[in-house]
PDB file of N, CA and C in Angstrom:
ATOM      1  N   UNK A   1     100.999 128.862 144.979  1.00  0.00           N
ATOM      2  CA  UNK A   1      99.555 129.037 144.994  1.00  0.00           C
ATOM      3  C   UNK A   1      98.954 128.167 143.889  1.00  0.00           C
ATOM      4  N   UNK A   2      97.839 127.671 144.330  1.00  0.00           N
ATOM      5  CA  UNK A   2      97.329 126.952 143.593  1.00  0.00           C
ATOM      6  C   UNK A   2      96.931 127.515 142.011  1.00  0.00           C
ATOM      7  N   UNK A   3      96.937 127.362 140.923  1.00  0.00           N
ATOM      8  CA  UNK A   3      96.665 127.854 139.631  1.00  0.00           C
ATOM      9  C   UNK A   3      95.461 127.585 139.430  1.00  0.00           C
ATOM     10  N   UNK A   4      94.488 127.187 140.021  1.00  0.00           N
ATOM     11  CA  UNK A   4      92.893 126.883 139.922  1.00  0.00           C
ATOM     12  C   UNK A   4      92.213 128.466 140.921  1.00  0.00           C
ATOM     13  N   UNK A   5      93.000 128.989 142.174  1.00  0.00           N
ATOM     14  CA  UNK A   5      92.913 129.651 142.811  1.00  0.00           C
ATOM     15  C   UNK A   5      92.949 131.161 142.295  1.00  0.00           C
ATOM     16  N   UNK A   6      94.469 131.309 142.086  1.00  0.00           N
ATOM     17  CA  UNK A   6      94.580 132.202 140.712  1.00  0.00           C
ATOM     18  C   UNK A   6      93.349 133.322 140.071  1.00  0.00           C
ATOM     19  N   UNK A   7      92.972 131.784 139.614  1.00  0.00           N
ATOM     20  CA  UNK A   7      91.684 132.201 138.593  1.00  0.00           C
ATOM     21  C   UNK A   7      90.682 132.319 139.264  1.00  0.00           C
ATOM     22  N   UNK A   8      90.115 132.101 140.503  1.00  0.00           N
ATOM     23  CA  UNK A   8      89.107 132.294 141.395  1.00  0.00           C
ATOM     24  C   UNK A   8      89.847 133.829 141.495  1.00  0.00           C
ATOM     25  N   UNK A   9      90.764 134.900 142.037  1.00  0.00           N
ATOM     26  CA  UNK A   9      91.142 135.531 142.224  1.00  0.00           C
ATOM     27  C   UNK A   9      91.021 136.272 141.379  1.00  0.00           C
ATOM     28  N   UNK A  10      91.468 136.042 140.250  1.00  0.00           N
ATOM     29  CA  UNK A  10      91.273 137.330 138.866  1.00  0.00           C
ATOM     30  C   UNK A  10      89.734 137.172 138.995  1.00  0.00           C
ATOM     31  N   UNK A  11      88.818 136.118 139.294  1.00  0.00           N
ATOM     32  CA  UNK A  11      87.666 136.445 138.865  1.00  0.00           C
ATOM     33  C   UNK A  11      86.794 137.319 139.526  1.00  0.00           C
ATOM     34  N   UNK A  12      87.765 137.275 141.180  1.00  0.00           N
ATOM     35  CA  UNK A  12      86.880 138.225 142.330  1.00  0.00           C
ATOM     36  C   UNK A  12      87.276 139.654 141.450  1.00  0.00           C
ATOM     37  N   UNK A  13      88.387 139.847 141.296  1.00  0.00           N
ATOM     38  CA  UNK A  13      89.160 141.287 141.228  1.00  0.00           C
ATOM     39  C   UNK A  13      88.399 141.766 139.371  1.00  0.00           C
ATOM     40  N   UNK A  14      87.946 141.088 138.639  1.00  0.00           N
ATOM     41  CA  UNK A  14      86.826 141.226 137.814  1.00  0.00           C
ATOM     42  C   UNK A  14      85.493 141.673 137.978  1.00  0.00           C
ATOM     43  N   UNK A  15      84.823 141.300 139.123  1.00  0.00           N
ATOM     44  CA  UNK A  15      83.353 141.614 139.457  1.00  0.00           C
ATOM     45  C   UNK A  15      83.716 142.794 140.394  1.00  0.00           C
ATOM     46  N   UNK A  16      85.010 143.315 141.136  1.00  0.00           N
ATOM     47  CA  UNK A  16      85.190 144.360 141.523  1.00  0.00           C
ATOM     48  C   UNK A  16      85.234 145.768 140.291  1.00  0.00           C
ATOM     49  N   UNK A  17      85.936 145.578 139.284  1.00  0.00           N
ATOM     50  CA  UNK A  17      85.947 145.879 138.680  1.00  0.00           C
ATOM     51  C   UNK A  17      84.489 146.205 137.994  1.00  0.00           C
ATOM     52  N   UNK A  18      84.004 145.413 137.715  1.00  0.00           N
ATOM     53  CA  UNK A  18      82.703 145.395 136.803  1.00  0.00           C
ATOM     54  C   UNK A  18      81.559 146.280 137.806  1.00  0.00           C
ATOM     55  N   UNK A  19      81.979 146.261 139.752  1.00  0.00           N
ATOM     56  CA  UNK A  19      81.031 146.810 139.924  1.00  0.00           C
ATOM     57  C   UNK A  19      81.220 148.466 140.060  1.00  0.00           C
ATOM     58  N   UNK A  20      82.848 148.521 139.614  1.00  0.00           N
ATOM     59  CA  UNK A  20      82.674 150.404 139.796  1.00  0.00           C
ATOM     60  C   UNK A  20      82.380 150.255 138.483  1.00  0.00           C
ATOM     61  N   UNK A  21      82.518 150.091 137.064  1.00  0.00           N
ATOM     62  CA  UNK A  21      81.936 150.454 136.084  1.00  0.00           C
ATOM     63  C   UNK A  21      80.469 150.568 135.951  1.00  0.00           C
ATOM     64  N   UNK A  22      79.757 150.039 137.048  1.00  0.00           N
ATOM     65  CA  UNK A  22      78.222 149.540 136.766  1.00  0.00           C
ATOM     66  C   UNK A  22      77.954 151.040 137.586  1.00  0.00           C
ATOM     67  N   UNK A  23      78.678 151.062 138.431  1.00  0.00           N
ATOM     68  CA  UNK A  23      78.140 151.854 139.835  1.00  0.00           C
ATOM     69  C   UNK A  23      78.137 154.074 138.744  1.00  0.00           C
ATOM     70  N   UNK A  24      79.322 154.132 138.250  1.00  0.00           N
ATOM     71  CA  UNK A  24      79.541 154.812 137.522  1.00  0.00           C
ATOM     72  C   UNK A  24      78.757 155.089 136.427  1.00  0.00           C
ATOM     73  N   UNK A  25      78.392 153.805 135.720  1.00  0.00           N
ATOM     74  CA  UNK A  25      77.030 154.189 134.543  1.00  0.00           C
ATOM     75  C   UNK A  25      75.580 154.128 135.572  1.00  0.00           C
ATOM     76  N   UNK A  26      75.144 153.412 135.814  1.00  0.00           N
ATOM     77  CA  UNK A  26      73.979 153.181 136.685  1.00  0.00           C
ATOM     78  C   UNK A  26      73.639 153.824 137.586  1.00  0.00           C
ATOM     79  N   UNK A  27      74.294 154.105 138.945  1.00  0.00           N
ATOM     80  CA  UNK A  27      74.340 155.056 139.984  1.00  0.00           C
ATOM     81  C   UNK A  27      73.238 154.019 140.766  1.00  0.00           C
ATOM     82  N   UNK A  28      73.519 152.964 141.070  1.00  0.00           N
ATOM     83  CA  UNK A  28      72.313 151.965 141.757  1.00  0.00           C
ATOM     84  C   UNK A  28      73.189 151.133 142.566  1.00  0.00           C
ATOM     85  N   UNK A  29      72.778 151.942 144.150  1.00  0.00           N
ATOM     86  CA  UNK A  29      73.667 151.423 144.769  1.00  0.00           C
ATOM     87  C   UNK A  29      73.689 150.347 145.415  1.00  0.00           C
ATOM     88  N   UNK A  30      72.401 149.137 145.393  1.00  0.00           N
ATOM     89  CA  UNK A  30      72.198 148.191 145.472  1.00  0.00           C
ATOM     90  C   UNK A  30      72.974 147.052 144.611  1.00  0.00           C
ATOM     91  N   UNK A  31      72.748 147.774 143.224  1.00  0.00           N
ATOM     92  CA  UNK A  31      74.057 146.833 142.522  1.00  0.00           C
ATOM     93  C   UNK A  31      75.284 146.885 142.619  1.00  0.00           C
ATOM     94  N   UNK A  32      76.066 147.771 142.982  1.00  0.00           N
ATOM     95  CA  UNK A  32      76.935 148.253 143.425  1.00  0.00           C
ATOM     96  C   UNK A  32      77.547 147.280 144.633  1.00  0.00           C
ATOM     97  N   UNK A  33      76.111 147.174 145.653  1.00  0.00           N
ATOM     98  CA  UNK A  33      77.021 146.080 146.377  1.00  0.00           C
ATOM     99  C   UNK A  33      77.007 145.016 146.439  1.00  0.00           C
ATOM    100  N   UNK A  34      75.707 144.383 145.525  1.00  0.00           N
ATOM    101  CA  UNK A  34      75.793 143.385 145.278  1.00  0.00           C
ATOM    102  C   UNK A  34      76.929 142.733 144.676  1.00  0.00           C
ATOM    103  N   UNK A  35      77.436 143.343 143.257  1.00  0.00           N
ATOM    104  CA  UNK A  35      78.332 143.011 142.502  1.00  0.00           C
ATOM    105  C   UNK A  35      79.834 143.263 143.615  1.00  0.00           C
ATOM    106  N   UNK A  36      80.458 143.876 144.588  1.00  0.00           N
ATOM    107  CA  UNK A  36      81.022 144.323 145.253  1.00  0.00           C
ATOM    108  C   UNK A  36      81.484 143.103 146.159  1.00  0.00           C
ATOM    109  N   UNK A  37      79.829 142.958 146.579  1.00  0.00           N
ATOM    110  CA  UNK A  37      80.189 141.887 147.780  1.00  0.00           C
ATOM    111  C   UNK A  37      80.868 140.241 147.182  1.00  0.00           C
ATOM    112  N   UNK A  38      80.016 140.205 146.046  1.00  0.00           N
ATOM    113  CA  UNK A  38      80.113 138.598 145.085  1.00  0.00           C
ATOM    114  C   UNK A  38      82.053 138.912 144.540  1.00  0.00           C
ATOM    115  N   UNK A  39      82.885 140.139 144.427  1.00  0.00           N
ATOM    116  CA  UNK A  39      83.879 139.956 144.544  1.00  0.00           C
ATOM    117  C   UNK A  39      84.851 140.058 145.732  1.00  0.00           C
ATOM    118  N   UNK A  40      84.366 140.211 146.448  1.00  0.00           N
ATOM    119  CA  UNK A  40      85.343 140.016 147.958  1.00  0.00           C
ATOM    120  C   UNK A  40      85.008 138.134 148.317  1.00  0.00           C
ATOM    121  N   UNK A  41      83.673 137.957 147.978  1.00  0.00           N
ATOM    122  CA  UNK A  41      83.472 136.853 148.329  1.00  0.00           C
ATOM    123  C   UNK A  41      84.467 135.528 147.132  1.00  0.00           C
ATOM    124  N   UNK A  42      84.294 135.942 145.964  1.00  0.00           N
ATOM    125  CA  UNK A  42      85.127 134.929 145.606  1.00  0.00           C
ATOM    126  C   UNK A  42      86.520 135.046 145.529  1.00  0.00           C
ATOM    127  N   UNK A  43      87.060 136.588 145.659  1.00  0.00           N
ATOM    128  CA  UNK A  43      88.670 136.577 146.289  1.00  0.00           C
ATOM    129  C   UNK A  43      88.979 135.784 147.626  1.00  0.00           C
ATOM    130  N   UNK A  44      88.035 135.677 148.574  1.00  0.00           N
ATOM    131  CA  UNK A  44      88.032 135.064 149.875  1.00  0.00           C
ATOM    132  C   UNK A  44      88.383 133.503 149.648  1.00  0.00           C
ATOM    133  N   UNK A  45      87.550 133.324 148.744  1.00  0.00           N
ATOM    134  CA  UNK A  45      86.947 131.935 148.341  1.00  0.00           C
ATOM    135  C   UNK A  45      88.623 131.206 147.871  1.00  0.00           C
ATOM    136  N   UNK A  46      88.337 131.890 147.164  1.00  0.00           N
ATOM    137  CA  UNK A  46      90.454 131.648 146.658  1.00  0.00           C
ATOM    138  C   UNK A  46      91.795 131.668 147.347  1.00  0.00           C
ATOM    139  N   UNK A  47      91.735 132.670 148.537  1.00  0.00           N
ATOM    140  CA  UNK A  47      92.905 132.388 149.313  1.00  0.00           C
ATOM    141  C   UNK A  47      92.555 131.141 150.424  1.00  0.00           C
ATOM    142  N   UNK A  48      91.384 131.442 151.073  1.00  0.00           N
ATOM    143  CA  UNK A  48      91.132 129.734 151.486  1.00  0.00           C
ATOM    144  C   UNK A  48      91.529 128.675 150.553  1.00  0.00           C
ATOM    145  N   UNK A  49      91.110 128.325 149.762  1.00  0.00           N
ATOM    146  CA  UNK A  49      91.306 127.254 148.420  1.00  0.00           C
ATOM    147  C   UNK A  49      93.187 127.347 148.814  1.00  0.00           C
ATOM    148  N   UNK A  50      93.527 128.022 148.480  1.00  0.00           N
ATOM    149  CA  UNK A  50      94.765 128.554 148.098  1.00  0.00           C
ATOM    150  C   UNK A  50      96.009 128.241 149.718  1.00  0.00           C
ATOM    151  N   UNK A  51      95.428 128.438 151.010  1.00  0.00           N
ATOM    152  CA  UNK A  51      95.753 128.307 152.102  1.00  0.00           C
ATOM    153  C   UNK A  51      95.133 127.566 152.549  1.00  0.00           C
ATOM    154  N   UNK A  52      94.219 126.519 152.741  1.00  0.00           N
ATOM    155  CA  UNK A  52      94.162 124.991 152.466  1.00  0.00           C
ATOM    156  C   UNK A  52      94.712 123.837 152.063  1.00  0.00           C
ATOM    157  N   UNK A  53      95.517 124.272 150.592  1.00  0.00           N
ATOM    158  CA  UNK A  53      95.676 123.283 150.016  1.00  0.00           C
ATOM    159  C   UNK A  53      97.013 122.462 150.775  1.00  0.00           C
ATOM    160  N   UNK A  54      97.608 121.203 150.787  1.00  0.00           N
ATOM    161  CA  UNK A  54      98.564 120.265 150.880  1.00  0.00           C
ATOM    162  C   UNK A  54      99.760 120.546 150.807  1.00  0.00           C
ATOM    163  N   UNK A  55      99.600 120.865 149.694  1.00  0.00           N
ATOM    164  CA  UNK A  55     100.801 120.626 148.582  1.00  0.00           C
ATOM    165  C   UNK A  55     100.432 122.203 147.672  1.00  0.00           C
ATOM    166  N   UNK A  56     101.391 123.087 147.263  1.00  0.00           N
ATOM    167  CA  UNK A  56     101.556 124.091 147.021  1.00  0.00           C
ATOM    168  C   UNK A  56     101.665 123.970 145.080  1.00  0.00           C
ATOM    169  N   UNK A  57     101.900 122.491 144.524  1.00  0.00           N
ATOM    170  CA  UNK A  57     102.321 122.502 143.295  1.00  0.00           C
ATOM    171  C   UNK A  57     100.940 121.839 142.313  1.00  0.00           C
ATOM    172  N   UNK A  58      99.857 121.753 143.186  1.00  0.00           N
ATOM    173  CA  UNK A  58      98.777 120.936 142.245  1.00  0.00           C
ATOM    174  C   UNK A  58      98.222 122.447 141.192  1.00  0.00           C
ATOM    175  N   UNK A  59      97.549 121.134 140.385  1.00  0.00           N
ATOM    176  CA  UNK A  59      97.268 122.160 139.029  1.00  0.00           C
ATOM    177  C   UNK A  59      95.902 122.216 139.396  1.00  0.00           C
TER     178      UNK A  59
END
């Protein structure tokens, strides 16, 4: 897997994160999915990237 991808990945599984903490203090469930959706979307974003790529060894 690409190591640029990776980090697209920790970053989805971060804003997942960030949105049950928000959802838990806040109780606003608009942010909730906002922040929710913006991490499925850049985990997505990453296994494409990731299952795209050529060559399995680029940095």
């Amino acid at each position: 897997m690409i190591l640029k991808a990776r980090y697209a990945a920790l970053a989805g599984v971060v804003f997942l994160v960030l949105a049950v903490v928000y959802g838990l203090l806040s109780h606003d469930v608009g942010g909730v999915t906002m922040l929710g959706a913006l991490g499925i979307a850049i985990s997505l974003a990453a296994l494409v990237l990731a299952a795209g790529s050529p060559r399995g060894d680029e940095q």
